[in-house]
Protein backbone atom coordinates (compact mmCIF):
# COMPACT_ATOMS: atom_id res chain seq x y z
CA UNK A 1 -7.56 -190.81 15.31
CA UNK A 2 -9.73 -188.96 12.39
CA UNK A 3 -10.85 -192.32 11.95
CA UNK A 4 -12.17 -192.86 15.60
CA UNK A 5 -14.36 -188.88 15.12
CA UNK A 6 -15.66 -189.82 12.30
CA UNK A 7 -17.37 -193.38 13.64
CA UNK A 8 -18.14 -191.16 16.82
CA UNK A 9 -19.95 -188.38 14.89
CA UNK A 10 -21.91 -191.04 12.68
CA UNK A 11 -23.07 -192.96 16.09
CA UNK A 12 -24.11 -189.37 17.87
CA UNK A 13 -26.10 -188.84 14.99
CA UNK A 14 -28.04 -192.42 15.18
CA UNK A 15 -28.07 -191.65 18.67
CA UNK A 16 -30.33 -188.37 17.96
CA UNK A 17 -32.39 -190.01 14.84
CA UNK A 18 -33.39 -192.46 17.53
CA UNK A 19 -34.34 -190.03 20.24
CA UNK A 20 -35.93 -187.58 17.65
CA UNK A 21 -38.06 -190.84 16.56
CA UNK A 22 -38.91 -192.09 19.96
CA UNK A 23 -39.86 -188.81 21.08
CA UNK A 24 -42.02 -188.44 17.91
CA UNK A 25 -44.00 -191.47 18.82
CA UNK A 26 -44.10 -190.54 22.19
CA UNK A 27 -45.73 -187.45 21.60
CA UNK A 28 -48.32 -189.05 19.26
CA UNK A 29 -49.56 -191.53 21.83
CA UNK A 30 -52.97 -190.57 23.14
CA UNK A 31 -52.58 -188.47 26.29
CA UNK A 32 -54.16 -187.05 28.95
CA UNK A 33 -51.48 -184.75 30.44
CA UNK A 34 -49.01 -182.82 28.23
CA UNK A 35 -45.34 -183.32 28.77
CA UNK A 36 -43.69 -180.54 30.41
CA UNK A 37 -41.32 -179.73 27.17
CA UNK A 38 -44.25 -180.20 24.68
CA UNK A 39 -45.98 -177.62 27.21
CA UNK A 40 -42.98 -175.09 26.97
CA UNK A 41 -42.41 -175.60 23.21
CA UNK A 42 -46.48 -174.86 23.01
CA UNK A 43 -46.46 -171.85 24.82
CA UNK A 44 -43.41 -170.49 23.08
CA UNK A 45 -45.23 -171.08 19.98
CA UNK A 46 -48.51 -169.69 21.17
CA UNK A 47 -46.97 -166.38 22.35
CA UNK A 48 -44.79 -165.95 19.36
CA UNK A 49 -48.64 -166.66 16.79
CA UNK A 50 -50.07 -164.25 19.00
CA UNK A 51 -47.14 -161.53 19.36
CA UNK A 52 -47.35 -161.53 15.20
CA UNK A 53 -51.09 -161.98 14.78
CA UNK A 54 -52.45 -159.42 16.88
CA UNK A 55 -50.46 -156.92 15.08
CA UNK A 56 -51.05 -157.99 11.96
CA UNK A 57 -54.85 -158.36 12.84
CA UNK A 58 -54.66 -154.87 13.82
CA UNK A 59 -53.03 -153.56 10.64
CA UNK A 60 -55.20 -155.81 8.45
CA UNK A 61 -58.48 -154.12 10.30
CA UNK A 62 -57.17 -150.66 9.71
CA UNK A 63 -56.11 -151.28 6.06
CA UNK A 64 -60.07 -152.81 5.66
CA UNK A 65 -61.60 -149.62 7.69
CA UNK A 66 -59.57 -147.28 5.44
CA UNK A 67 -60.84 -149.51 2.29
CA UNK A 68 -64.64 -148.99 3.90
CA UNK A 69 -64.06 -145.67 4.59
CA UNK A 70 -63.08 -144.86 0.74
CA UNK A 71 -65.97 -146.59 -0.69
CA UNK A 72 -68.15 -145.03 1.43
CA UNK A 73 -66.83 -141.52 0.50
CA UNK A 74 -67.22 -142.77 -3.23
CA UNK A 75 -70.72 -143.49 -2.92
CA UNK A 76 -71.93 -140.45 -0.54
CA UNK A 77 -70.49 -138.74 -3.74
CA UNK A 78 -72.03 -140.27 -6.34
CA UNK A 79 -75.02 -139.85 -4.35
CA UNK A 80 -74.72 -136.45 -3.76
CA UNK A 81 -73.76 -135.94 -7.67
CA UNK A 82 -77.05 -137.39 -8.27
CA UNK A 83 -79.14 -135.41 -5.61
CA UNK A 84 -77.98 -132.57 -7.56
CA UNK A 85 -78.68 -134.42 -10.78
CA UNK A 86 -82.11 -134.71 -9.32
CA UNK A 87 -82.56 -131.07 -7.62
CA UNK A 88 -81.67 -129.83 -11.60
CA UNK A 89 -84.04 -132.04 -13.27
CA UNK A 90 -86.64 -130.77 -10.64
CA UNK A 91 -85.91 -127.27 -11.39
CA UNK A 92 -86.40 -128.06 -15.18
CA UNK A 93 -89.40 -129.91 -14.98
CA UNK A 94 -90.66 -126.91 -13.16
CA UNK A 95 -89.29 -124.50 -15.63
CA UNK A 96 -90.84 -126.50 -18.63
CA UNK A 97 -94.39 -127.04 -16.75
CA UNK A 98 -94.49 -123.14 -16.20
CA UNK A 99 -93.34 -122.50 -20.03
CA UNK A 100 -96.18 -125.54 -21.15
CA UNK A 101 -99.14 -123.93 -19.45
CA UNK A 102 -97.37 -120.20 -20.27
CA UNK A 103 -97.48 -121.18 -23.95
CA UNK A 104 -100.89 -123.09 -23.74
CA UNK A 105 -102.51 -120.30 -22.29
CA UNK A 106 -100.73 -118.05 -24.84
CA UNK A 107 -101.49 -120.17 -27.93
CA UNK A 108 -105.47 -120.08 -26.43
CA UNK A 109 -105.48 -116.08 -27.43
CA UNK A 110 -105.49 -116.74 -30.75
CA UNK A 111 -109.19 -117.72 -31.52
CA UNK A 112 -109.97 -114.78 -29.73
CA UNK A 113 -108.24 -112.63 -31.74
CA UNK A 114 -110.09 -112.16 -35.05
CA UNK A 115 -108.49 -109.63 -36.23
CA UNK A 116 -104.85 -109.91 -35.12
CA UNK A 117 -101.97 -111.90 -36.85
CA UNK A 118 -100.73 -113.26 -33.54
CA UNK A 119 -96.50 -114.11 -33.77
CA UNK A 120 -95.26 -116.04 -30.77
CA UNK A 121 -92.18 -114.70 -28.85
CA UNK A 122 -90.17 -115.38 -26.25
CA UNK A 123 -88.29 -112.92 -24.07
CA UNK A 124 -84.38 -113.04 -24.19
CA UNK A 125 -83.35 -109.91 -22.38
CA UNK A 126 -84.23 -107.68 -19.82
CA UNK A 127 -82.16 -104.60 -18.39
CA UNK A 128 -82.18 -104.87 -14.30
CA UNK A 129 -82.16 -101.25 -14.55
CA UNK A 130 -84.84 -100.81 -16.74
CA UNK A 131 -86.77 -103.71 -15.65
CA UNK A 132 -90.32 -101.70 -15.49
CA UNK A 133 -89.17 -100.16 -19.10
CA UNK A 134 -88.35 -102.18 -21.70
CA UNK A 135 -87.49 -105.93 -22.40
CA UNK A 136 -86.27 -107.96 -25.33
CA UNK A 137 -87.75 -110.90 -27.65
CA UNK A 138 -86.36 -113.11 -30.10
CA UNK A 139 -88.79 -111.80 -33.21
CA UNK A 140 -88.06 -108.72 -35.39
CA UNK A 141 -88.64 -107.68 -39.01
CA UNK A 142 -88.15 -111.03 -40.60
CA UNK A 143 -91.22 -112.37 -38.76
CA UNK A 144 -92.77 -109.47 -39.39
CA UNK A 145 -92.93 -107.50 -36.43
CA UNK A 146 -93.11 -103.86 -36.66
CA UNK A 147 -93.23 -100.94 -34.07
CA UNK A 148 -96.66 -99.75 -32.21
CA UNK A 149 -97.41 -103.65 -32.34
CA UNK A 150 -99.18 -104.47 -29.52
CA UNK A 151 -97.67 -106.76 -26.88
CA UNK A 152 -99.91 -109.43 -24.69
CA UNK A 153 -99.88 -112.51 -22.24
CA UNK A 154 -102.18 -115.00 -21.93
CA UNK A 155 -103.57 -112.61 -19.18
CA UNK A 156 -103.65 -109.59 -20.42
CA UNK A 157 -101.94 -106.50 -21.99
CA UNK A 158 -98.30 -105.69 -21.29
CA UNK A 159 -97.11 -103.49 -23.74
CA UNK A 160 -96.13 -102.28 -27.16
CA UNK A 161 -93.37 -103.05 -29.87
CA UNK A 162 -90.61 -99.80 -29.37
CA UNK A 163 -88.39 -100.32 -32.29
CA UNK A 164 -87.78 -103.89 -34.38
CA UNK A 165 -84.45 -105.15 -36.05
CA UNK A 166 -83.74 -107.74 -38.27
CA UNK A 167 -84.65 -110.48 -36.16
CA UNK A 168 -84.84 -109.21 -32.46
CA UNK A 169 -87.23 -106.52 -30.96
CA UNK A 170 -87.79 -104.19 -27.67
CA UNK A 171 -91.43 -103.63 -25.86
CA UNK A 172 -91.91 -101.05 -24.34
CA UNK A 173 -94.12 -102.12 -21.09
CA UNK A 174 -97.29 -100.38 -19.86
CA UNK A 175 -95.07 -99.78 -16.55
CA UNK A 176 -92.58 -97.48 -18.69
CA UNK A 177 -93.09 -94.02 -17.68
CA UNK A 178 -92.10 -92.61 -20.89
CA UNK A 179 -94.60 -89.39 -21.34
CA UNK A 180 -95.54 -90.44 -24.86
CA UNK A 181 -96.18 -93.71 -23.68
CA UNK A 182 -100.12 -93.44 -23.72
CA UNK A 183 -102.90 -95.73 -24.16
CA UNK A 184 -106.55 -95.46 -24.83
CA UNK A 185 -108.56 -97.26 -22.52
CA UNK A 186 -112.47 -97.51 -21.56
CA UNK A 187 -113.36 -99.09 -18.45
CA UNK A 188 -116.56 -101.51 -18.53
CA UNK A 189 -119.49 -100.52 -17.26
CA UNK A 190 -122.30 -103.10 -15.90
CA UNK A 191 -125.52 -103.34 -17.11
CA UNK A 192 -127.17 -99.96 -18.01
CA UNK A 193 -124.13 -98.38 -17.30
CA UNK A 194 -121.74 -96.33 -19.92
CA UNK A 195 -118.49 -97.18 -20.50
CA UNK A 196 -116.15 -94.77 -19.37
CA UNK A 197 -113.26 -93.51 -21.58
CA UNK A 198 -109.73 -92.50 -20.00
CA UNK A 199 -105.54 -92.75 -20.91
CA UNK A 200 -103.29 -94.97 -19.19
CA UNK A 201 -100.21 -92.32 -18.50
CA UNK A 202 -97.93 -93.44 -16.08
CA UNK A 203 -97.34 -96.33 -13.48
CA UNK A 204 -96.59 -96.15 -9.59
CA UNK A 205 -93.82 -98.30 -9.21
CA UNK A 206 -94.94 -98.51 -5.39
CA UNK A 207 -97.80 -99.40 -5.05
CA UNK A 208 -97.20 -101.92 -8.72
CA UNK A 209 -100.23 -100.22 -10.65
CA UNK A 210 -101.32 -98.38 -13.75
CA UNK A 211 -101.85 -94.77 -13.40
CA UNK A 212 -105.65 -94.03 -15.39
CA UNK A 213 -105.97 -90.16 -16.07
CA UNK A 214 -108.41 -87.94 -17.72
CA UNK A 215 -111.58 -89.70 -16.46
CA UNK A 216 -115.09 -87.29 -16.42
CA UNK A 217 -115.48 -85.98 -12.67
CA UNK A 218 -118.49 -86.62 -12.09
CA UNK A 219 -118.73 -90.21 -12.79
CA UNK A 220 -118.45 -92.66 -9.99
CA UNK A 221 -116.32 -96.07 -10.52
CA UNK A 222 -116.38 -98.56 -8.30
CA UNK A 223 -113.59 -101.00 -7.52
CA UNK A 224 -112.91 -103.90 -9.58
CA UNK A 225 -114.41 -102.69 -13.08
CA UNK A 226 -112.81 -103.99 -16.21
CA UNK A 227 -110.30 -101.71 -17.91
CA UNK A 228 -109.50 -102.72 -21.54
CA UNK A 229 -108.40 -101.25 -24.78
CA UNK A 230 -110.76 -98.93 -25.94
CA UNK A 231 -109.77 -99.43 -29.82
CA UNK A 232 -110.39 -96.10 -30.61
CA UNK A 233 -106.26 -95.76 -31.59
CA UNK A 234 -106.66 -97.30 -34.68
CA UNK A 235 -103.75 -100.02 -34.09
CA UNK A 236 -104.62 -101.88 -30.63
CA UNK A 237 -108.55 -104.07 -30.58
CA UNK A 238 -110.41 -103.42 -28.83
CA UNK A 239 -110.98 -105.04 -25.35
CA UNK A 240 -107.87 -106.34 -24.82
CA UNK A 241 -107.77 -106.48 -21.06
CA UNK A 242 -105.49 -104.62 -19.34
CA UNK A 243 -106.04 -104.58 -15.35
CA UNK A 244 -109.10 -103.47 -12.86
CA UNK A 245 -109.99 -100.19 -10.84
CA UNK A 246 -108.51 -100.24 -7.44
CA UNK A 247 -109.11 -96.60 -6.35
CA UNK A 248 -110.57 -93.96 -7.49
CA UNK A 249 -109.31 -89.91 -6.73
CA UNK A 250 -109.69 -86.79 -8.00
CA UNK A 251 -106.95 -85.30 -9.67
CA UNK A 252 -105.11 -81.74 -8.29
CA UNK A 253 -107.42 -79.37 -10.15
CA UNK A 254 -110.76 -81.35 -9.60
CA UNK A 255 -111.55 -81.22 -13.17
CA UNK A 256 -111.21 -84.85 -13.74
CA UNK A 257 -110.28 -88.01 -12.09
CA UNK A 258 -107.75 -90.71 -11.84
CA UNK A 259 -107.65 -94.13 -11.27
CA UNK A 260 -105.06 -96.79 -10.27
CA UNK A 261 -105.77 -99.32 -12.06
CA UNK A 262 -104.15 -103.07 -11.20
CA UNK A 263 -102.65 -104.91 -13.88
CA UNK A 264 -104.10 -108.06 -15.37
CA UNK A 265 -100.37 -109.43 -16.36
CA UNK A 266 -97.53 -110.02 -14.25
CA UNK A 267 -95.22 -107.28 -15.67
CA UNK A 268 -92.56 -108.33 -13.88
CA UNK A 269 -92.38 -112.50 -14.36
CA UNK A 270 -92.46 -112.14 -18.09
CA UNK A 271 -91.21 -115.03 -20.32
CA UNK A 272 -93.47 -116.07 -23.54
CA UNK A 273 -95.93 -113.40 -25.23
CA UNK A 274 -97.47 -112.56 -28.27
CA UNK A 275 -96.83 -109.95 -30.41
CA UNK A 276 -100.44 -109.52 -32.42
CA UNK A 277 -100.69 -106.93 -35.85
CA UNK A 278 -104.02 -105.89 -36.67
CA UNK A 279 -105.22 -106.82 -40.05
CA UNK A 280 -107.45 -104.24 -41.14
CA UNK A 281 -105.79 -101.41 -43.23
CA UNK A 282 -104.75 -98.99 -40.43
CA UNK A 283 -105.77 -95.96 -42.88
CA UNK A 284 -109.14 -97.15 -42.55
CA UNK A 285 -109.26 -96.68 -38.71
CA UNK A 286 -109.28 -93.03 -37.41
CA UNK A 287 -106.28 -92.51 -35.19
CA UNK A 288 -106.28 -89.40 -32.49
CA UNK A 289 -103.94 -90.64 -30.31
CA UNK A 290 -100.59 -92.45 -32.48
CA UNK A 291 -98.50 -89.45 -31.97
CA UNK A 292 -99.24 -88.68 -28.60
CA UNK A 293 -99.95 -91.81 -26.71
CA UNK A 294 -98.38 -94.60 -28.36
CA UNK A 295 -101.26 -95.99 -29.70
């Protein structure tokens, strides 16, 4: 009986090699019409590839779009990192085109000044609350600078040299309103016509001009004269200029006049000046006006 099985089980699986084989050849016989098992097996196939392929599809396109996404966001900010990178440089090549033709201009002065020891400086602090005072450079005694120096731009007069330490300094500006704060000015008269003598003493921090007192009533000045240093302090040139006549009024007692008097430097965008020590023996020069106006 296990004997009979056995030969049984060995011819059913002949019987299925031979099927499998014939149906193999069968199905690679050229065909116009599709059996209606290879048709079913097909479709089951087909439906299955695309159940698994769609999904996968999907998941592979979001996984790429995510990947897409990422790099872009990488380079919009490297991009940005270097727009900055760019908007900086700008502002320093601005910066160091401003401080070139600042210290050009400055440097200029000097053949001018025949009898000054000019020192370059550069301003390193300024008080917000005493911003039409005082301000700070990076020269003092070691570079020989000394108080009642006077101070300049490449346009014009600012100020003076306060007080000096070892290697730092504070200017006093022609804007301060300090009462001892005086200088001795003359403003330029055309041809055939006298100079006229006066003090700066003051500033009008409203209307952003130089206060000229003491001026001879009875001289007219018209608007846009010269005003320089009048050198008669002793320590300051003269003709350093120092701003122009805007208007002209008489003062409260009638005796004399005053003028405001627009300055030639920007006394509020201050960065490089020049700190300039007269080199003729200051005994030598008759000075009226050290003690009481700053000169």
């Amino acid at each position: 009986m296990p004997q009979f099985f056995l030969n049984k089980r060995l011819i059913l699986l002949l019987v299925s090699i031979i099927v499998l084989v014939a149906l193999i050849g069968f199905s690679l016989r050229d065909r116009e019409n599709v059996s209606l098992p290879e048709q079913f097996i097909s479709d089951i196939v087909g439906f299955g590839q695309n159940l698994v392929s769609k999904p996968a599809g999907a998941v592979a396109g979001f996984i790429q779009n995510v990947e897409d996404l990422q790099n872009t966001y990488i380079e919009n900010k490297k991009l940005k990192a270097r727009l900055d990178e760019l908007a900086s440089l700008d502002a320093k090549v601005n910066d160091l085109q401003k401080d070139n033709k600042d210290l050009r201009e400055t440097l200029n002065i000097k053949d001018n000044l025949r009898d000054y020891n000019p020192t370059q400086a550069t301003v390193i602090a300024r008080n917000p609350v005493q911003w039409e005072e005082l301000l700070q450079i990076d020269k003092g005694l070691s570079s020989g600078v000394k108080p009642n120096m006077a101070v300049i731009t490449a346009k014009g007069f600012i100020g003076k040299i306060k007080s000096s330490k070892q290697f730092t300094s504070t200017v006093q500006l022609l804007s301060s309103n300090d009462p001892k704060n005086r200088i001795s000015v003359k403003v330029q008269g055309e041809k055939g016509e006298k100079n006229v003598f006066g003090l700066i003493e003051g500033y009008d921090a409203k209307k952003k001009m130089l206060i000229l007192k003491r001026l001879p009533y009875d001289v007219d000045i018209k608007k846009g004269r010269n005003v320089v240093t009048s050198g008669m302090g002793g320590l300051f040139t003269e003709g350093i200029p120092i701003g122009k006549i805007e208007k002209l009024v008489p003062d409260q007692y009638g005796l004399t006049q005053m003028a405001y008097v627009k300055p030639s430097a920007d006394l509020y965008d201050v960065e490089h000046v020049m700190v300039i020590d007269r080199t003729i023996a200051k005994s030598d020069a008759f000075d009226l006006t050290t003690e009481k106006e700053g000169e």
